[in-house]
ModelCIF file with pLDDT and N, C-alpha, C, O atoms, coordinates in Angstrom:
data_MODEL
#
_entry.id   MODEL 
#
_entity.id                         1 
_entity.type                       polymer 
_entity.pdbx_number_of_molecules   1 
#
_entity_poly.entity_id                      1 
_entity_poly.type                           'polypeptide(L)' 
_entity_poly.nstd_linkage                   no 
_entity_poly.nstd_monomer                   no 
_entity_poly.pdbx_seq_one_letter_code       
;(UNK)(UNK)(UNK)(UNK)(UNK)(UNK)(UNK)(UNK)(UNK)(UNK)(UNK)(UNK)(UNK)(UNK)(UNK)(UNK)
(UNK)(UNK)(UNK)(UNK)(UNK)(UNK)(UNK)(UNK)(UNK)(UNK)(UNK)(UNK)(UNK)(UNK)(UNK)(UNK)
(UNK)(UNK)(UNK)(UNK)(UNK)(UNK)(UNK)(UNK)(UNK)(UNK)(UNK)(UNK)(UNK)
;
_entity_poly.pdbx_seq_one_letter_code_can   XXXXXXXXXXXXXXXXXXXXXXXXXXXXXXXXXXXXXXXXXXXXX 
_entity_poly.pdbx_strand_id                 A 
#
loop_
_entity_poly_seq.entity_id 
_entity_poly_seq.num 
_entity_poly_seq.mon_id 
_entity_poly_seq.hetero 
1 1  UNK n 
1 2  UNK n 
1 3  UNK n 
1 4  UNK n 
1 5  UNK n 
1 6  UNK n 
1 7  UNK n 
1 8  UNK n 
1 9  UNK n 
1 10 UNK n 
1 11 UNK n 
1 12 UNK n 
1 13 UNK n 
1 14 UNK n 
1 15 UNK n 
1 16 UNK n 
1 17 UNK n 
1 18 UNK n 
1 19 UNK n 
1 20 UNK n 
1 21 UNK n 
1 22 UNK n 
1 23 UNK n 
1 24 UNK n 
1 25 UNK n 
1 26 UNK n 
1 27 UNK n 
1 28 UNK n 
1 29 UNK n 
1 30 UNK n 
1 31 UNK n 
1 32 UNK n 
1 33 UNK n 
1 34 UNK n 
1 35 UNK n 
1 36 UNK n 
1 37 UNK n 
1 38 UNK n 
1 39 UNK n 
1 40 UNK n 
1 41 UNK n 
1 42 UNK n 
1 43 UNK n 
1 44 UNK n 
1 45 UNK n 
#
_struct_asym.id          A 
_struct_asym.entity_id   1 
#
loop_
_ma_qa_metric.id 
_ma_qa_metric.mode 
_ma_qa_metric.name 
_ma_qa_metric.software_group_id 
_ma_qa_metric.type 
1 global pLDDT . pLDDT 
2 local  pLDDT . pLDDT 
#
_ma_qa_metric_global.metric_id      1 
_ma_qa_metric_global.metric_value   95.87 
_ma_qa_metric_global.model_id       1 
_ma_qa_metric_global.ordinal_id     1 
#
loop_
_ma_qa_metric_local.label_asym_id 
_ma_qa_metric_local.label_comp_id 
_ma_qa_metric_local.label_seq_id 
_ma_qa_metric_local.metric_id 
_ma_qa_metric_local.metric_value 
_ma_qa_metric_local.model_id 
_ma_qa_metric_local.ordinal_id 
A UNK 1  2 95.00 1 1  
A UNK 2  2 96.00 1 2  
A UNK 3  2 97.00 1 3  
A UNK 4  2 97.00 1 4  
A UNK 5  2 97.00 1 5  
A UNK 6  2 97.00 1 6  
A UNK 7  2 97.00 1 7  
A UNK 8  2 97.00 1 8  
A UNK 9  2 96.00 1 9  
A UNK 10 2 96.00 1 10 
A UNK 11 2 98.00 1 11 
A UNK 12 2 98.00 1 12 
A UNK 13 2 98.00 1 13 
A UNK 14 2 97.00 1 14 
A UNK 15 2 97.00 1 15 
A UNK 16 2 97.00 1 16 
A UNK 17 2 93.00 1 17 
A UNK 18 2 89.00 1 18 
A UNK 19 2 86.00 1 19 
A UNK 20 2 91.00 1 20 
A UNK 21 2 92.00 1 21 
A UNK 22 2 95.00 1 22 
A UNK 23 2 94.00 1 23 
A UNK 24 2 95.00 1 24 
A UNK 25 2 97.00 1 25 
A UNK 26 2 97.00 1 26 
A UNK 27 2 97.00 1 27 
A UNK 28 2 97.00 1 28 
A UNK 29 2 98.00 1 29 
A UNK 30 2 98.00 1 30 
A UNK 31 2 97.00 1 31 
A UNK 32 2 96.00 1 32 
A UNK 33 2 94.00 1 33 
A UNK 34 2 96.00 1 34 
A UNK 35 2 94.00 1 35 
A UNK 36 2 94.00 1 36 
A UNK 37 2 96.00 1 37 
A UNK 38 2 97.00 1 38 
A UNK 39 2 98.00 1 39 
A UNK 40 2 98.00 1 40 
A UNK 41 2 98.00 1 41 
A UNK 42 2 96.00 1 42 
A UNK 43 2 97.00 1 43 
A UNK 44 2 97.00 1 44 
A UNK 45 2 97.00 1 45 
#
loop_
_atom_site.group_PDB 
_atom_site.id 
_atom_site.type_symbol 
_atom_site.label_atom_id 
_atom_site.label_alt_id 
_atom_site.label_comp_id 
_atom_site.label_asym_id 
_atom_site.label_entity_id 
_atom_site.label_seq_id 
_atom_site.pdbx_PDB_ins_code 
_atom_site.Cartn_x 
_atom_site.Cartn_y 
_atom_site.Cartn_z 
_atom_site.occupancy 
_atom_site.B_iso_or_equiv 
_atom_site.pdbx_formal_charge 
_atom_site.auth_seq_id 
_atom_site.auth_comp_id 
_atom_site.auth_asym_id 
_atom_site.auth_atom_id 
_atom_site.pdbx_PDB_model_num 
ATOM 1   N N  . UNK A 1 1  ? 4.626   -12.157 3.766   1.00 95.00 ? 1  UNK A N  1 
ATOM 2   C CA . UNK A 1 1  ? 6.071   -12.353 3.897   1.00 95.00 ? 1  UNK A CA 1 
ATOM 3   C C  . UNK A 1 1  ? 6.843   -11.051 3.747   1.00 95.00 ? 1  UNK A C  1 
ATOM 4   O O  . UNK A 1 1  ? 7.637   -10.609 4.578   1.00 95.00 ? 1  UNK A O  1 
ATOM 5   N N  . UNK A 1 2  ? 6.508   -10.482 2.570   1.00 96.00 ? 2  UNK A N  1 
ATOM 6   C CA . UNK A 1 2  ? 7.240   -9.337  2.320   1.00 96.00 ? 2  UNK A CA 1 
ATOM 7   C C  . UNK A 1 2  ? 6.057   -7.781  1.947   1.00 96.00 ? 2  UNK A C  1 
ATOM 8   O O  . UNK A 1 2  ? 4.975   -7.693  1.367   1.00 96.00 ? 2  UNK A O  1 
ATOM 9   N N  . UNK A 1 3  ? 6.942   -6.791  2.613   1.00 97.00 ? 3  UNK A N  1 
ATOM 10  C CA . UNK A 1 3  ? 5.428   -5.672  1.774   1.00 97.00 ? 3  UNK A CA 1 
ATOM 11  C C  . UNK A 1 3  ? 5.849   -5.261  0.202   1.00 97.00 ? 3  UNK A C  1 
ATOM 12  O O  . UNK A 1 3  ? 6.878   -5.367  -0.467  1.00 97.00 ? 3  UNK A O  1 
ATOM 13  N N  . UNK A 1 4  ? 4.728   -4.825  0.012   1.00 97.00 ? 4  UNK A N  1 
ATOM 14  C CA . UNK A 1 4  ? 4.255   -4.624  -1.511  1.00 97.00 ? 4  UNK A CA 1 
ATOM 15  C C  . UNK A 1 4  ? 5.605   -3.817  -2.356  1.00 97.00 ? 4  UNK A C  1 
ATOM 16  O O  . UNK A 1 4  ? 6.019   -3.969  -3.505  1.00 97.00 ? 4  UNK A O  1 
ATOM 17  N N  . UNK A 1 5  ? 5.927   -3.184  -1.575  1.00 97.00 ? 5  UNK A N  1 
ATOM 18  C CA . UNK A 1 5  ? 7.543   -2.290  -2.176  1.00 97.00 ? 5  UNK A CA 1 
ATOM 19  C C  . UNK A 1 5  ? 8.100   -2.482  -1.323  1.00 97.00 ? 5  UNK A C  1 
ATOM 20  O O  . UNK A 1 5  ? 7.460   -2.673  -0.288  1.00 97.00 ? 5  UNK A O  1 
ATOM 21  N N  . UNK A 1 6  ? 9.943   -2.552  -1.260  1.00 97.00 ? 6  UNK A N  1 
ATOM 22  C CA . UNK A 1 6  ? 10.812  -2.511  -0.468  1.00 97.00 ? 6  UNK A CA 1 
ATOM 23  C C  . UNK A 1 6  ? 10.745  -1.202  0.337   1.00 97.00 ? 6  UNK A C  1 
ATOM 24  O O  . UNK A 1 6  ? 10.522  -1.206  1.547   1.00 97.00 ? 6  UNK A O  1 
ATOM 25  N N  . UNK A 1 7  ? 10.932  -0.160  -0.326  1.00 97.00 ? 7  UNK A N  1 
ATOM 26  C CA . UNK A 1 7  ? 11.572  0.966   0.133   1.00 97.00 ? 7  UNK A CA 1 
ATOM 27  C C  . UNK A 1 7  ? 10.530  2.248   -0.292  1.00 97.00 ? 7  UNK A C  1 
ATOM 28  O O  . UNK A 1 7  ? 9.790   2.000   -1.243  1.00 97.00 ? 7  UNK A O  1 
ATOM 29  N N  . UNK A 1 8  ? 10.441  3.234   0.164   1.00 97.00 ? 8  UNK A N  1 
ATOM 30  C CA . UNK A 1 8  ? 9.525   4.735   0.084   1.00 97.00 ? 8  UNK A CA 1 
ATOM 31  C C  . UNK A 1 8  ? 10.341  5.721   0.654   1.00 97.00 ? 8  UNK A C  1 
ATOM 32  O O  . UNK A 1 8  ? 10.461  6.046   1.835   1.00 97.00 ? 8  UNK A O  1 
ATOM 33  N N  . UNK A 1 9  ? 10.999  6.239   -0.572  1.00 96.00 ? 9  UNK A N  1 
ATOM 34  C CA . UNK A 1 9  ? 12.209  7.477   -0.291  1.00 96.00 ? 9  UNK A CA 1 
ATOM 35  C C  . UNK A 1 9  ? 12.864  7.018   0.077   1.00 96.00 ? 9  UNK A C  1 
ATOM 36  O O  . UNK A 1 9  ? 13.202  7.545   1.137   1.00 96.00 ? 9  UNK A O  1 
ATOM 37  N N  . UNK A 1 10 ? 13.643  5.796   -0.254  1.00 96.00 ? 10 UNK A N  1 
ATOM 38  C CA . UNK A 1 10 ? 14.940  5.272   0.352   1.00 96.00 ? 10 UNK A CA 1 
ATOM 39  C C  . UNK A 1 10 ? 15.368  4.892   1.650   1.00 96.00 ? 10 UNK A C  1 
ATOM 40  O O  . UNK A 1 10 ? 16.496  4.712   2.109   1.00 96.00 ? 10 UNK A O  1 
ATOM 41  N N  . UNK A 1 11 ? 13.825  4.777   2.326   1.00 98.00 ? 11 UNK A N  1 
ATOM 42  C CA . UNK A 1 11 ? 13.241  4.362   3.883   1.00 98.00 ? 11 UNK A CA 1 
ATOM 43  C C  . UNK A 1 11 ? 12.944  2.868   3.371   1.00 98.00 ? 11 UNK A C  1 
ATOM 44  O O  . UNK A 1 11 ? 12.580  2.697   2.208   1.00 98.00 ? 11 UNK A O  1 
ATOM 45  N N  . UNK A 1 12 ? 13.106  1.773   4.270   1.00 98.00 ? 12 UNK A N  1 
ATOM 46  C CA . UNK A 1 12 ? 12.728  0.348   4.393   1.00 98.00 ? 12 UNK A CA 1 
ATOM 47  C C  . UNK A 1 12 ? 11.283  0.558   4.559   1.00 98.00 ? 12 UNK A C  1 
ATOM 48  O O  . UNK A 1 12 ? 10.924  1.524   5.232   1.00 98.00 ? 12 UNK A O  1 
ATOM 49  N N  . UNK A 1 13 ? 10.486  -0.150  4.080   1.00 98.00 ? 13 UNK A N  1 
ATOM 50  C CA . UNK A 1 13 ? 9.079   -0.532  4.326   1.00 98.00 ? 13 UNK A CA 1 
ATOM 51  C C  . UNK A 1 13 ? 9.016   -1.719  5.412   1.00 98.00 ? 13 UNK A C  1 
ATOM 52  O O  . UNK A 1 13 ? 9.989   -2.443  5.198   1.00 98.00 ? 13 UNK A O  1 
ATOM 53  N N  . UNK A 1 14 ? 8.342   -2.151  6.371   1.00 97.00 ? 14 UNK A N  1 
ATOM 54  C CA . UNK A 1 14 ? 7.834   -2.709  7.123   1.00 97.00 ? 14 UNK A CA 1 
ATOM 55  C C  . UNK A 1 14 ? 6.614   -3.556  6.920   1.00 97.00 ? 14 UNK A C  1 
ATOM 56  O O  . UNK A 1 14 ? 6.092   -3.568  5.805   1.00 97.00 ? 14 UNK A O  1 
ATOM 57  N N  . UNK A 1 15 ? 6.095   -4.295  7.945   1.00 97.00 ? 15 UNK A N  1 
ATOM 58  C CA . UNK A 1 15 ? 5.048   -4.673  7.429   1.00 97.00 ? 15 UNK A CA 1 
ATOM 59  C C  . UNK A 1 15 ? 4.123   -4.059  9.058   1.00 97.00 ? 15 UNK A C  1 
ATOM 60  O O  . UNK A 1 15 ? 4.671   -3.506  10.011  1.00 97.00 ? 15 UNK A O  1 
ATOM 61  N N  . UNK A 1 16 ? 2.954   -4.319  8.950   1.00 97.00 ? 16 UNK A N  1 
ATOM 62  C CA . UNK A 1 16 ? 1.926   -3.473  10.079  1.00 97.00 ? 16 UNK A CA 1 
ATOM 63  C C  . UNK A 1 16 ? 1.966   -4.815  10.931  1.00 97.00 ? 16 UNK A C  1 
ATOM 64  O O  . UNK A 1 16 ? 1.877   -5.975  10.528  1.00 97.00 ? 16 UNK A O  1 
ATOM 65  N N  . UNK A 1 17 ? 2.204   -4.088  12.860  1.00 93.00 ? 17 UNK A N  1 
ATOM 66  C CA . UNK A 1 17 ? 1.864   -5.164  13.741  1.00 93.00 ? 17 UNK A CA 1 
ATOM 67  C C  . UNK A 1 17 ? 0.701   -4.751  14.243  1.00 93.00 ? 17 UNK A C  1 
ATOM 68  O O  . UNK A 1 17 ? 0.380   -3.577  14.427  1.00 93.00 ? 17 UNK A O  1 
ATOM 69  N N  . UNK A 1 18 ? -0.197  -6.096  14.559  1.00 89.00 ? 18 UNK A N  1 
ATOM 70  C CA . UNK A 1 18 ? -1.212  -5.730  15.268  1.00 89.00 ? 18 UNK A CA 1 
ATOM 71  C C  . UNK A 1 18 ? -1.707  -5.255  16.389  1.00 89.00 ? 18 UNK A C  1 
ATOM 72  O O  . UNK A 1 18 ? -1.666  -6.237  17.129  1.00 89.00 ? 18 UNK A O  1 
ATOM 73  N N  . UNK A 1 19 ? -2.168  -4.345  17.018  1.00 86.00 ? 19 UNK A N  1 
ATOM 74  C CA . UNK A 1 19 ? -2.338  -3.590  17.909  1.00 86.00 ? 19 UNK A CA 1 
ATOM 75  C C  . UNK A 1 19 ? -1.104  -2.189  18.030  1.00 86.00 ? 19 UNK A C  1 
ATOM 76  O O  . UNK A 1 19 ? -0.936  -1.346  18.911  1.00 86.00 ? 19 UNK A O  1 
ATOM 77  N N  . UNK A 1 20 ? -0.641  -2.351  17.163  1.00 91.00 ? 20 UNK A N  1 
ATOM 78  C CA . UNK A 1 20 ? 0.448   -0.811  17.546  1.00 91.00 ? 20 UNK A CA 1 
ATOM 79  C C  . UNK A 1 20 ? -0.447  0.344   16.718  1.00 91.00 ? 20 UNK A C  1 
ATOM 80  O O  . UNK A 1 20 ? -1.218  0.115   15.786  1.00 91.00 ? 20 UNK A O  1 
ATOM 81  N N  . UNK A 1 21 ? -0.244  1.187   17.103  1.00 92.00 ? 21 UNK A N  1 
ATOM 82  C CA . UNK A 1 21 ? -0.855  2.425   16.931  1.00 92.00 ? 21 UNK A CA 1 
ATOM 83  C C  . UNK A 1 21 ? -0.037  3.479   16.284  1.00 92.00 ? 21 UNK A C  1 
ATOM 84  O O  . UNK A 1 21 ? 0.664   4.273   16.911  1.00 92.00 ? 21 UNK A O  1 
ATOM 85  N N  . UNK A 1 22 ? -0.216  3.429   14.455  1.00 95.00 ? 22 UNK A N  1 
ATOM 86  C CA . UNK A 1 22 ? 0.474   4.184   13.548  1.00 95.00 ? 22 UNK A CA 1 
ATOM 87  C C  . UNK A 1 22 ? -0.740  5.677   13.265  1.00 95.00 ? 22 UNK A C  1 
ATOM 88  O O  . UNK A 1 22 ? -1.126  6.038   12.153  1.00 95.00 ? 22 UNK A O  1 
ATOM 89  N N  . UNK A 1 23 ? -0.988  6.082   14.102  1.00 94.00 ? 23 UNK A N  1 
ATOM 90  C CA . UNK A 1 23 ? -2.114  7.460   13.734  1.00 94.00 ? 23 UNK A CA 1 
ATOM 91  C C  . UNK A 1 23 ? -0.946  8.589   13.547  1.00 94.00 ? 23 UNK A C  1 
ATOM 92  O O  . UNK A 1 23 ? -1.136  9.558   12.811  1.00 94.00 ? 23 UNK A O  1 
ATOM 93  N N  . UNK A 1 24 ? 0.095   8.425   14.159  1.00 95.00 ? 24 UNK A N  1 
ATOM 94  C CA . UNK A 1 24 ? 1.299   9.840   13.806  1.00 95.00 ? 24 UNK A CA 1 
ATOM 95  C C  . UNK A 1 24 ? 1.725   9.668   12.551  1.00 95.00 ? 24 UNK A C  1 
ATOM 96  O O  . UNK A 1 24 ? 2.226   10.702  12.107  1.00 95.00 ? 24 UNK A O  1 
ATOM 97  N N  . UNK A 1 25 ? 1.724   8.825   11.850  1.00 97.00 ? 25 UNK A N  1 
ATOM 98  C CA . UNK A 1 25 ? 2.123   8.801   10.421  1.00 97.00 ? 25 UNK A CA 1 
ATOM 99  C C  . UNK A 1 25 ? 1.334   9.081   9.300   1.00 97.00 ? 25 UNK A C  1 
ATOM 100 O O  . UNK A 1 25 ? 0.150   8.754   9.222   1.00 97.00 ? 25 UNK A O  1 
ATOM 101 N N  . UNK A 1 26 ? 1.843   9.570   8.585   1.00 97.00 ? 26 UNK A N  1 
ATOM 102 C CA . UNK A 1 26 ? 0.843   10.249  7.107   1.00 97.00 ? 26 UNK A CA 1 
ATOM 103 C C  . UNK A 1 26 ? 0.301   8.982   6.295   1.00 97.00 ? 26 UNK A C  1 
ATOM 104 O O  . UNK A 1 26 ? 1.014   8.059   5.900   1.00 97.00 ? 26 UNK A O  1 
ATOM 105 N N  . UNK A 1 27 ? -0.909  9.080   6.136   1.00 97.00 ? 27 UNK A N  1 
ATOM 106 C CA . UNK A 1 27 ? -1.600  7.966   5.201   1.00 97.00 ? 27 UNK A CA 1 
ATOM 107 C C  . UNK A 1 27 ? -1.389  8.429   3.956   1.00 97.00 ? 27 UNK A C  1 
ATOM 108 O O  . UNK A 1 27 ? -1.826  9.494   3.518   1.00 97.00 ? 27 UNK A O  1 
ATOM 109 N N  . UNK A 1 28 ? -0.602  7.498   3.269   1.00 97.00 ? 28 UNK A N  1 
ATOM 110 C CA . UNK A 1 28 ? -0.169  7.520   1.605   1.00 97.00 ? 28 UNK A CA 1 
ATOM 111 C C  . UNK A 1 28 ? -0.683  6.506   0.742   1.00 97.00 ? 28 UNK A C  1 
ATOM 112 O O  . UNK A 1 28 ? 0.222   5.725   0.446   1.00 97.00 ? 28 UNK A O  1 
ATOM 113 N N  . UNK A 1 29 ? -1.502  6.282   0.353   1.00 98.00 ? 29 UNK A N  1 
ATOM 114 C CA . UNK A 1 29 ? -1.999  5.924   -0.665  1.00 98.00 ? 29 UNK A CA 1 
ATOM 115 C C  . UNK A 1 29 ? -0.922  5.249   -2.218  1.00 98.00 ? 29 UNK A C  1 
ATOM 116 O O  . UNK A 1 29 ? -0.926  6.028   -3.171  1.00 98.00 ? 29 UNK A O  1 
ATOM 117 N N  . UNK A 1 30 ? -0.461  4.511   -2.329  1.00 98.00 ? 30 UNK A N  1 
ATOM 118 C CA . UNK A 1 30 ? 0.171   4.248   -3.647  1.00 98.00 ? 30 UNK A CA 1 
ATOM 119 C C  . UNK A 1 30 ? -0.828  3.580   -4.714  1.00 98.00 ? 30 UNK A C  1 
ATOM 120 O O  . UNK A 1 30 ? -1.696  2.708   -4.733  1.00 98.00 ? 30 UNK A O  1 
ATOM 121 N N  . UNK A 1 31 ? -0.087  4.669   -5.765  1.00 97.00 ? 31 UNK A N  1 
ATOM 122 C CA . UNK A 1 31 ? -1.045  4.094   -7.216  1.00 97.00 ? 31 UNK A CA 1 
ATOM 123 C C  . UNK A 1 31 ? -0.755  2.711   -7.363  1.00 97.00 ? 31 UNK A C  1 
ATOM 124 O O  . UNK A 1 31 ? -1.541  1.769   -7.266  1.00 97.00 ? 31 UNK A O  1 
ATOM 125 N N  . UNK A 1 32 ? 0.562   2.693   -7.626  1.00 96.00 ? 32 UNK A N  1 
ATOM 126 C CA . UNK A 1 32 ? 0.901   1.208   -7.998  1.00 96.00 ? 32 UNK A CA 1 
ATOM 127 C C  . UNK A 1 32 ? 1.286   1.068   -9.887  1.00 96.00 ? 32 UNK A C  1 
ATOM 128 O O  . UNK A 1 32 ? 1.678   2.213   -10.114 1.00 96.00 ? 32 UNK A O  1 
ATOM 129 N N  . UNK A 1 33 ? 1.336   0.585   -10.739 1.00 94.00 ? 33 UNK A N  1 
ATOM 130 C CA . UNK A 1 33 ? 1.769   0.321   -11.966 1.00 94.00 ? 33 UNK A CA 1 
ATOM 131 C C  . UNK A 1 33 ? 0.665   0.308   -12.911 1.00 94.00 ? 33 UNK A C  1 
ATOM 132 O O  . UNK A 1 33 ? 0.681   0.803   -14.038 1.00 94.00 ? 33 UNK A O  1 
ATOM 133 N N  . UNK A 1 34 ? -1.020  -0.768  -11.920 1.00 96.00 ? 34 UNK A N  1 
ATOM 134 C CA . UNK A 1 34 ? -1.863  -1.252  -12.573 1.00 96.00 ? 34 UNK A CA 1 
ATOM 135 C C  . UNK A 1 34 ? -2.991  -0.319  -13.686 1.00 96.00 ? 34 UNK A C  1 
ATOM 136 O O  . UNK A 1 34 ? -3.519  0.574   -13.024 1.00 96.00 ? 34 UNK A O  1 
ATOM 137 N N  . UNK A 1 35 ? -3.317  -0.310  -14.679 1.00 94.00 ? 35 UNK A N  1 
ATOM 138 C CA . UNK A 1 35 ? -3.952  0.315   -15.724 1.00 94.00 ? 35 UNK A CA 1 
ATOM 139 C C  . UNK A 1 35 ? -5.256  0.973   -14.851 1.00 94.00 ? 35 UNK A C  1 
ATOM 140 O O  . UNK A 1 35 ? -5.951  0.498   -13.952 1.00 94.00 ? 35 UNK A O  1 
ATOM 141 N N  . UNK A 1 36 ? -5.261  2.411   -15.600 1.00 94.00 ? 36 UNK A N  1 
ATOM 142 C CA . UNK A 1 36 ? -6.402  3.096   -15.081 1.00 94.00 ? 36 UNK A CA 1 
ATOM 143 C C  . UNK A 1 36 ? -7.906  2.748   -15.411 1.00 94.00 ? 36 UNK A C  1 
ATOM 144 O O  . UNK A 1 36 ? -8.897  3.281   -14.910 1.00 94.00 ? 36 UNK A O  1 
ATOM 145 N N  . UNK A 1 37 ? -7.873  1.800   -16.304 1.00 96.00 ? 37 UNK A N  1 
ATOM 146 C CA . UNK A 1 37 ? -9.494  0.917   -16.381 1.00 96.00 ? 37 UNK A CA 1 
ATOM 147 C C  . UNK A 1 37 ? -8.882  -0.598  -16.674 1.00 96.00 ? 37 UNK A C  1 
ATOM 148 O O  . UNK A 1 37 ? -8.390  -1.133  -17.667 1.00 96.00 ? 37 UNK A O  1 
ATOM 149 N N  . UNK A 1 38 ? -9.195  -1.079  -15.135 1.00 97.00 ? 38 UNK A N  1 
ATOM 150 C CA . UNK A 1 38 ? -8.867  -2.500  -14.419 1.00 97.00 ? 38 UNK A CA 1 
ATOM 151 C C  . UNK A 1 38 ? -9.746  -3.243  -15.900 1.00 97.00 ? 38 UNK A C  1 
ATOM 152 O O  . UNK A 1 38 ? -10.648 -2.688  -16.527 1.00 97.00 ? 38 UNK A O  1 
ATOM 153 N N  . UNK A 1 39 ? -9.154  -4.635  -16.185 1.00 98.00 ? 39 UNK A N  1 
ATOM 154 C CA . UNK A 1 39 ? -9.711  -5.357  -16.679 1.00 98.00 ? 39 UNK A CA 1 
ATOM 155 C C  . UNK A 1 39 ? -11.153 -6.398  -15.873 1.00 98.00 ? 39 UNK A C  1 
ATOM 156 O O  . UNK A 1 39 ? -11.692 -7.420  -16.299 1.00 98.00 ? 39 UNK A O  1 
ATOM 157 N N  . UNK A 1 40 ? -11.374 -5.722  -14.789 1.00 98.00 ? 40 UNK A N  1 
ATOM 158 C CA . UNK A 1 40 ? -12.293 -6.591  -13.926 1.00 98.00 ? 40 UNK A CA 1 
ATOM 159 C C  . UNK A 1 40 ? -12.821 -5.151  -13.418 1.00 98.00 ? 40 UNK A C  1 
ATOM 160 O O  . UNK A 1 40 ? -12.368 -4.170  -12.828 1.00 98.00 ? 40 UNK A O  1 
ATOM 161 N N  . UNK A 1 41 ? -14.682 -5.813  -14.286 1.00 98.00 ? 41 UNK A N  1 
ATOM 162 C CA . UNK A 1 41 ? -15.119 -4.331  -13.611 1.00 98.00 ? 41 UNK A CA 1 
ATOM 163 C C  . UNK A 1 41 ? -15.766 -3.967  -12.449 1.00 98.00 ? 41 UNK A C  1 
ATOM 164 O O  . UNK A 1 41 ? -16.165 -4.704  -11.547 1.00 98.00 ? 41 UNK A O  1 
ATOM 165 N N  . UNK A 1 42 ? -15.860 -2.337  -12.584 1.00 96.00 ? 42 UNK A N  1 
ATOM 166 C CA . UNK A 1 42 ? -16.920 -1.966  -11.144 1.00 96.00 ? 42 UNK A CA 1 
ATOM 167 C C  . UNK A 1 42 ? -17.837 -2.886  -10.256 1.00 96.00 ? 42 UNK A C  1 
ATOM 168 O O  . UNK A 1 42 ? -17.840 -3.157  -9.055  1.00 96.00 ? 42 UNK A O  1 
ATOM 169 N N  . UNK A 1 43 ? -18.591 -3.246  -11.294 1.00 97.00 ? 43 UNK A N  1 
ATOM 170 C CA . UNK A 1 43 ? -19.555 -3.454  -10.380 1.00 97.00 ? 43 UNK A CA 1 
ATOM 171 C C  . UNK A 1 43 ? -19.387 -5.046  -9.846  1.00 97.00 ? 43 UNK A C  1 
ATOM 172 O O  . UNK A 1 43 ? -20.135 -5.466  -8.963  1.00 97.00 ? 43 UNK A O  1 
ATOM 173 N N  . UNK A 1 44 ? -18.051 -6.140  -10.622 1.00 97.00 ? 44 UNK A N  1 
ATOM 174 C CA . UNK A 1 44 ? -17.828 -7.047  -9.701  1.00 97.00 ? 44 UNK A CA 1 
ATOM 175 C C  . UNK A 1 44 ? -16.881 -6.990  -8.289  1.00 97.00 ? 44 UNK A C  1 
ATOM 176 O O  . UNK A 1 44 ? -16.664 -7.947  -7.546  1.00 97.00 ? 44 UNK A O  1 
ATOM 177 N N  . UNK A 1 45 ? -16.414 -5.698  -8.137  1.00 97.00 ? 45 UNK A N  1 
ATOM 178 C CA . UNK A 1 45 ? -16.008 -5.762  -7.054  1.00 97.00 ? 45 UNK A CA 1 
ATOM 179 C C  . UNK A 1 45 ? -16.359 -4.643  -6.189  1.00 97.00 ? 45 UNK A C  1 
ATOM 180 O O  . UNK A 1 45 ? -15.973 -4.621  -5.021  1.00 97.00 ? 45 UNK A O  1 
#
């Protein structure tokens, strides 16, 4: 329904259509909030 954050630098976020071709855009990676040792470990996922 909605993406994961509204906004990135005060730019609207979108969500991805299928078959369009985003290769000109920089792949960014977000950390996100979640703790640096997940309560669910390695090797179950």
């Amino acid at each position: 329904k909605a993406p994961f954050i509204a906004a990135y630098k005060g730019v609207p976020v979108r969500l991805a259509r299928p078959g369009e071709d985003y290769a000109a855009g920089l792949v960014v990676p977000v950390r996100g909030g979640a703790p640096a040792d997940p309560v669910v470990p390695a090797d179950a996922v």
